[in-house]
Protein backbone atom coordinates (compact mmCIF):
# COMPACT_ATOMS: atom_id res chain seq x y z
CA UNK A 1 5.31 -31.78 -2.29
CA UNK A 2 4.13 -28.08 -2.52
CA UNK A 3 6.91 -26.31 -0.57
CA UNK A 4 6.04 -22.51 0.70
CA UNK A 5 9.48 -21.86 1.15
CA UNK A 6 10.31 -21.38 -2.34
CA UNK A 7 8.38 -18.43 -2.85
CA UNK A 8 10.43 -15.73 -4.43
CA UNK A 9 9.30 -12.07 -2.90
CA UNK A 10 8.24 -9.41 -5.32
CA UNK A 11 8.55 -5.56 -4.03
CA UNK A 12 6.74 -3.07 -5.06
CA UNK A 13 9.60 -0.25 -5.19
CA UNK A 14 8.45 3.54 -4.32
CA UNK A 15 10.46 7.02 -4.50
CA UNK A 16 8.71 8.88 -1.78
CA UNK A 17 8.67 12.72 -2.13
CA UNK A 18 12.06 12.90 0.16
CA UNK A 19 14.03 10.95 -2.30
CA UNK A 20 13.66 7.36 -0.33
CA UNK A 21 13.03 4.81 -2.18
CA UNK A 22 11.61 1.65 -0.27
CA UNK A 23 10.97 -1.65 -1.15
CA UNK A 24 6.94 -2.46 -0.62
CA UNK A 25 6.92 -5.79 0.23
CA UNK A 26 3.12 -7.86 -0.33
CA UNK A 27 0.62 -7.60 2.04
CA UNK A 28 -0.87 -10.61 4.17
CA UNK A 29 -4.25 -11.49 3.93
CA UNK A 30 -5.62 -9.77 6.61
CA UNK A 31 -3.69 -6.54 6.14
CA UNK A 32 -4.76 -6.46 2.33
CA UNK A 33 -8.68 -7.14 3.37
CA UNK A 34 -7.93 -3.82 6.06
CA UNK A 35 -6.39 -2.03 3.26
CA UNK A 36 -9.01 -3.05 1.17
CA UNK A 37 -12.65 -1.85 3.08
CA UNK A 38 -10.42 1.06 3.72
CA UNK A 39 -10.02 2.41 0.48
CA UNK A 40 -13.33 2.13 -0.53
CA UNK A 41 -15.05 5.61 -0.66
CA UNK A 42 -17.94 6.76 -2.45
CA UNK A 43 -18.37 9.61 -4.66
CA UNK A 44 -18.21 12.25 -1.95
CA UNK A 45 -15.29 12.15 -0.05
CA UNK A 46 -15.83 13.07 3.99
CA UNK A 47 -13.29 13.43 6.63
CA UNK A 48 -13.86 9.68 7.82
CA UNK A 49 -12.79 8.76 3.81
CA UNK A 50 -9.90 10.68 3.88
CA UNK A 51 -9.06 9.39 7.33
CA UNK A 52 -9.31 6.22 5.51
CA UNK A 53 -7.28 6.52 2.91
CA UNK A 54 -4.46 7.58 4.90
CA UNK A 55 -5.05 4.77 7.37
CA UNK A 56 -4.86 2.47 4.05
CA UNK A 57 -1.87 4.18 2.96
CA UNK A 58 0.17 3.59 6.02
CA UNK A 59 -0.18 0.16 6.01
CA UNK A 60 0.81 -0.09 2.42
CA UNK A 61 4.22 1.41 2.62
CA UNK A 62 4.70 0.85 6.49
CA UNK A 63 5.25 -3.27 5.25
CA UNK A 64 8.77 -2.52 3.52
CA UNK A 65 12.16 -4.35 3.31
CA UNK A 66 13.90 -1.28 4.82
CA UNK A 67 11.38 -1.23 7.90
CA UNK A 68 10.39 2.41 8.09
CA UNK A 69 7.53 3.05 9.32
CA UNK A 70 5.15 5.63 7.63
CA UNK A 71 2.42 7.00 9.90
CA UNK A 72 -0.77 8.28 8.72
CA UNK A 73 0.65 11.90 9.86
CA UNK A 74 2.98 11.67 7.06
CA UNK A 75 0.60 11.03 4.73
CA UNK A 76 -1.28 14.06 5.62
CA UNK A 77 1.79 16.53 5.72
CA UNK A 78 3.08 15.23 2.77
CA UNK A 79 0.55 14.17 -0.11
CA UNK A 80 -2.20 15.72 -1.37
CA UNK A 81 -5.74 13.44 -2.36
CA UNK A 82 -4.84 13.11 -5.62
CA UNK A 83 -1.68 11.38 -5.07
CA UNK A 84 -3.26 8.99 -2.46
CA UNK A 85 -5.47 7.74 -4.81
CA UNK A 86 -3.14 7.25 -7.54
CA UNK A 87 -0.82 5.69 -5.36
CA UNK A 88 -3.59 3.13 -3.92
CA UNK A 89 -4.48 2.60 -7.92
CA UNK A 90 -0.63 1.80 -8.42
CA UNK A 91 -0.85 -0.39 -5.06
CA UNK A 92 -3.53 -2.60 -6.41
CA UNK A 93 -2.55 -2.71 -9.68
CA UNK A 94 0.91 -4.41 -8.83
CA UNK A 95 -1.09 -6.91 -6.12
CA UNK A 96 -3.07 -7.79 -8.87
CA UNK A 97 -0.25 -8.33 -10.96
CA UNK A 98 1.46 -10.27 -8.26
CA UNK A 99 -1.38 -12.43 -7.53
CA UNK A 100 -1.89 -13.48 -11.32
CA UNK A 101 1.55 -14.39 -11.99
CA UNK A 102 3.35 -17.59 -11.37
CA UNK A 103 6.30 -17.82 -8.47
């Protein structure tokens, strides 16, 4: 018998820029597909891209162990592009890593 219950969790842990640190837990399928068509931006990046990536963002680090919520306001106040996009690389890198490893 294949039992789901056994699954250990992985976190992805994160020091935000106030010192938190929270415990990114992984994303359900349908929240990783949203995440996913929302962080893909072409070359030029518009408003609606940006908007985007901050939408993607929140959901990220909104699905934590702690239950804090981050709101795509945050994100605006408090990070610049640069370390959106790294942080979605670092996002998808571990949900990769996540996904290719044995439970």
């Amino acid at each position: 018998m294949f039992d789901m219950t056994k699954f250990k969790t992985r976190y992805f842990d994160i020091k935000l820029k106030n010192g938190r640190i929270i415990n990114i837990e992984p994303p359900k399928m349908k929240i990783l597909k949203k995440i996913t068509a929302l962080s893909e931006v072409g070359d030029n990046l518009e408003e609606k891209d940006i908007t985007s990536l901050t939408e993607a963002i929140s959901l990220a680090l909104s699905k934590n162990r702690q239950g804090i919520k981050i709101t795509t306001e945050q994100i605006e106040e408090d990070y610049d592009i640069f370390e959106i996009i790294d942080l979605l690389k670092a996002y998808f890198d571990w949900v990769n890593t996540i996904q290719e490893s044995k439970n």
